[in-house]
N, C-alpha and C. Protein backbone atom coordinates (compact mmCIF):
# COMPACT_ATOMS: atom_id res chain seq x y z
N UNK A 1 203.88 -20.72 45.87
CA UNK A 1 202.80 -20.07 46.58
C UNK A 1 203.34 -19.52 47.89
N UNK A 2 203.06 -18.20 48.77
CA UNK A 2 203.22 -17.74 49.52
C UNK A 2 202.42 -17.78 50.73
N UNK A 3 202.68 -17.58 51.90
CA UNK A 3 202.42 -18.38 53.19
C UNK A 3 201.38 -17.71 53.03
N UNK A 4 201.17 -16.22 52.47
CA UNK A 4 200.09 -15.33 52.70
C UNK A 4 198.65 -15.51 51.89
N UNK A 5 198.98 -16.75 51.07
CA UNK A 5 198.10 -16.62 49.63
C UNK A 5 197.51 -17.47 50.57
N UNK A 6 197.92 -18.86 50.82
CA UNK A 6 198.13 -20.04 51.53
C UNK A 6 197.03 -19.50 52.39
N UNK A 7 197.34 -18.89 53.34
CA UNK A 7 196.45 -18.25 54.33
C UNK A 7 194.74 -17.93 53.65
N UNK A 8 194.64 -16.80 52.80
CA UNK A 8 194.18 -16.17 52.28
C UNK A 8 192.86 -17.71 51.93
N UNK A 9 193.71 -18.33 51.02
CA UNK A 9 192.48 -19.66 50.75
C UNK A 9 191.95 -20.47 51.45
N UNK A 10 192.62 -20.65 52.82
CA UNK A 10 192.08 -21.59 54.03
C UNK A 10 191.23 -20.71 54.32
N UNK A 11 191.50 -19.43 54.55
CA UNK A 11 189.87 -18.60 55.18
C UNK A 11 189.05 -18.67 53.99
N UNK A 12 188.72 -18.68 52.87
CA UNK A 12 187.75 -18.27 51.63
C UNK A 12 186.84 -19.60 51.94
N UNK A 13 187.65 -21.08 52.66
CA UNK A 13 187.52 -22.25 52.30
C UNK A 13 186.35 -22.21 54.27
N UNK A 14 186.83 -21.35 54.48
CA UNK A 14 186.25 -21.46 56.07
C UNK A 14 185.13 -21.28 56.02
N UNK A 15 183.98 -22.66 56.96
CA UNK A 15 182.24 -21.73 57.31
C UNK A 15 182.74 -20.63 58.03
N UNK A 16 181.34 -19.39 57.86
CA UNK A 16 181.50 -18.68 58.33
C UNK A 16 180.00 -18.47 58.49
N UNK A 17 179.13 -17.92 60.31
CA UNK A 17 178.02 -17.68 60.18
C UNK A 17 177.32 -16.84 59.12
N UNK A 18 178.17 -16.00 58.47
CA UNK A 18 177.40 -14.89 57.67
C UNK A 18 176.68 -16.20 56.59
N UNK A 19 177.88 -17.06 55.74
CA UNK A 19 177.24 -17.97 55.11
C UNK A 19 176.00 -19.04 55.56
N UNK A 20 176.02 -19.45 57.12
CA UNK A 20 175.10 -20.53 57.55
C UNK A 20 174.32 -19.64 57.56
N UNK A 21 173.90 -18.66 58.06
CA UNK A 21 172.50 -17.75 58.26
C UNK A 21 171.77 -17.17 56.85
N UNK A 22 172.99 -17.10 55.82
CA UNK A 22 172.20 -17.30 54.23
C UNK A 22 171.68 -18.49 53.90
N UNK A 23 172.28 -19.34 53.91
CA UNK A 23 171.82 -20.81 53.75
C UNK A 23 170.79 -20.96 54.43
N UNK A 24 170.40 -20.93 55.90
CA UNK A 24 169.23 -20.95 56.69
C UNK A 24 168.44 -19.94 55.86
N UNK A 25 168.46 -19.23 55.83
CA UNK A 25 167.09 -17.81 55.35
C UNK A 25 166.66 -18.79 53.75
N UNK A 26 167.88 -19.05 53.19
CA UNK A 26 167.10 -19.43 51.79
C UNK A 26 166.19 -20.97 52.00
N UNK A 27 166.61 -21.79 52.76
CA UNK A 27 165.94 -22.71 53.25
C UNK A 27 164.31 -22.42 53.86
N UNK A 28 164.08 -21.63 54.58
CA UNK A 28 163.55 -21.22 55.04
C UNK A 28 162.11 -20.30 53.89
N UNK A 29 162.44 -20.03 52.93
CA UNK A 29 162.15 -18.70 52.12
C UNK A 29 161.87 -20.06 51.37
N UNK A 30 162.44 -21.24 50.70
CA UNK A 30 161.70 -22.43 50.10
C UNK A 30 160.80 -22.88 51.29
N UNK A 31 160.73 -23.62 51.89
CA UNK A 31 159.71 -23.92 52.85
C UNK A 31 158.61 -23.28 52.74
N UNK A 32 158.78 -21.68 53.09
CA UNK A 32 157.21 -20.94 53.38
C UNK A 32 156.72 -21.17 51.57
N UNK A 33 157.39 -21.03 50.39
CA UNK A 33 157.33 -21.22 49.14
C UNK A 33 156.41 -22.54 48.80
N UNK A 34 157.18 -23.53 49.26
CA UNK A 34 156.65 -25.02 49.04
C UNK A 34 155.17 -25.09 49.94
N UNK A 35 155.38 -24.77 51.17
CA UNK A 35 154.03 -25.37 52.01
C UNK A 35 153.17 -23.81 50.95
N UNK A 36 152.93 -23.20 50.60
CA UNK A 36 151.49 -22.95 49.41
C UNK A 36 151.45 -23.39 48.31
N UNK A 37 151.97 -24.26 47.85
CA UNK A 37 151.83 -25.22 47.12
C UNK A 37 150.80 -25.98 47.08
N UNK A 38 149.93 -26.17 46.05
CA UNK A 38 148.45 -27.18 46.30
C UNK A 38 148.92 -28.68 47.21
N UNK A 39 150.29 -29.02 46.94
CA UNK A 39 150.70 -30.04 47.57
C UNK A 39 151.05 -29.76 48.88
N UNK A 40 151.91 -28.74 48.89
CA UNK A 40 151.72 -28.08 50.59
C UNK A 40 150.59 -27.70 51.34
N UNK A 41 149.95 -27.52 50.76
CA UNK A 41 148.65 -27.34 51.34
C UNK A 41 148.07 -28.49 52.04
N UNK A 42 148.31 -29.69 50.81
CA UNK A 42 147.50 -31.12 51.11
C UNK A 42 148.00 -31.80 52.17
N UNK A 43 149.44 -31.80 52.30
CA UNK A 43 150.29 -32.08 53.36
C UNK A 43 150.00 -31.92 54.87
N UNK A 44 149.66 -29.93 54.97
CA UNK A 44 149.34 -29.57 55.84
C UNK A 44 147.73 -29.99 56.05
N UNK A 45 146.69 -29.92 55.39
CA UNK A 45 145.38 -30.65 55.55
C UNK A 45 145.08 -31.90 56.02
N UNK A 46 146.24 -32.70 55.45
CA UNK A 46 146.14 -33.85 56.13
C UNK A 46 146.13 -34.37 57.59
N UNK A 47 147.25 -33.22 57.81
CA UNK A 47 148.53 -33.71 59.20
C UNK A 47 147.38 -32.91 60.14
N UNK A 48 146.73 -31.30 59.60
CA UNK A 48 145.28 -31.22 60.45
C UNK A 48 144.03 -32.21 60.53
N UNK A 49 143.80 -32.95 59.68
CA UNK A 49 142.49 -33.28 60.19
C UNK A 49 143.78 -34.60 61.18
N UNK A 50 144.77 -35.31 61.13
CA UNK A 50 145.12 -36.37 62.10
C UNK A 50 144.95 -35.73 63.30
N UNK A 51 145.51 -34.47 63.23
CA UNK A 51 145.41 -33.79 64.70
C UNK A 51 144.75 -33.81 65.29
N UNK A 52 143.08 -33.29 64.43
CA UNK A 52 142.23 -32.97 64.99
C UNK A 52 141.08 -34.53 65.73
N UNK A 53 141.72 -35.51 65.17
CA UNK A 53 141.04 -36.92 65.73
C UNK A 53 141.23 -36.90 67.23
N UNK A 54 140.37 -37.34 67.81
CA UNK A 54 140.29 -37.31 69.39
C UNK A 54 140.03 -39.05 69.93
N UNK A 55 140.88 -39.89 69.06
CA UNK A 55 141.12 -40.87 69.36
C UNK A 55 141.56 -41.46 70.94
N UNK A 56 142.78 -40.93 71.32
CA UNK A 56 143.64 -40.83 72.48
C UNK A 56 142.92 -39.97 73.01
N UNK A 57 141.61 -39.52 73.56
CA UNK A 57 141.37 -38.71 74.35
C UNK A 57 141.76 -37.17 74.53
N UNK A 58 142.59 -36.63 73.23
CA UNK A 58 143.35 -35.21 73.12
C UNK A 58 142.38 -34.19 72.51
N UNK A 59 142.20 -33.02 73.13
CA UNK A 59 141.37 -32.38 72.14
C UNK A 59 142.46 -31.08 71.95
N UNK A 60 142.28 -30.42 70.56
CA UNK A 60 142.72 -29.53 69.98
C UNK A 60 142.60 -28.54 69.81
N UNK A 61 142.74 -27.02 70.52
CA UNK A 61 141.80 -26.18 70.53
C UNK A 61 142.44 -25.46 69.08
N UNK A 62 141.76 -24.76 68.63
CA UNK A 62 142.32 -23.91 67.74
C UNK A 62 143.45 -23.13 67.99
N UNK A 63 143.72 -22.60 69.01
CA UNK A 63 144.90 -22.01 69.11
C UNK A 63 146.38 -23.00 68.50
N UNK A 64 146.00 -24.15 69.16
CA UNK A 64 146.85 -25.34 68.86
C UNK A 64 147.17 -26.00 67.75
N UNK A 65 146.01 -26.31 66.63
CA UNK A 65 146.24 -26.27 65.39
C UNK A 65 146.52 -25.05 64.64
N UNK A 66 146.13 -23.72 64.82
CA UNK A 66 147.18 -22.73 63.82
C UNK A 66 148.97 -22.50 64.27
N UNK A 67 149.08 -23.40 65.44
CA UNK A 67 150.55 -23.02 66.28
C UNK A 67 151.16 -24.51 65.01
N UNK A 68 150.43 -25.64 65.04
CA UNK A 68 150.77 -26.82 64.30
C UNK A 68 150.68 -26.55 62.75
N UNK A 69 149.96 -25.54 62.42
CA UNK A 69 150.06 -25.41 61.13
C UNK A 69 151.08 -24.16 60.67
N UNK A 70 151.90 -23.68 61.24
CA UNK A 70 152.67 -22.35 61.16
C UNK A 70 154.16 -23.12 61.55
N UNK A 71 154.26 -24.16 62.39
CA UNK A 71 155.29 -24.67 62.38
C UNK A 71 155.39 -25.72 61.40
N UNK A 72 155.22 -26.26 60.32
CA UNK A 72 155.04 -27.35 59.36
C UNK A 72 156.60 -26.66 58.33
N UNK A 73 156.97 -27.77 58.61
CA UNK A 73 158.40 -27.40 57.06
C UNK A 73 158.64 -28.06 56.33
């Protein structure tokens, strides 16, 4: 094998952002996929009505639960 081939496969073998930022997008592209899921849904229904309990004295305005329901992954 030649120093150049040698070379050639350590980079093929290298992360490279172009690959992490595919990997992120497809991650990402399942997520928004999964949370409409009847089970994603239920997930997110749930984790809203905990929110919305005013146990601890917190109240929730709506702005605040669609910011909590848009960040869910």
């Amino acid at each position: 094998m030649s120093t150049k081939s040698k070379v050639a496969l350590s980079e093929e073998n290298k992360p490279s952002r172009r690959n992490f930022f595919i990997g992120a997008g497809a991650a990402v592209g399942a997520v928004a996929v999964a949370s409409q899921t009847s089970i994603g849904k239920a997930v997110i229904q749930e984790i809203g009505s905990t929110v919305k309990s005013k146990d601890e004295g917190h109240t929730i305005t709506a702005h605040m639960r669609k910011y909590y329901e848009s960040t869910m992954l």
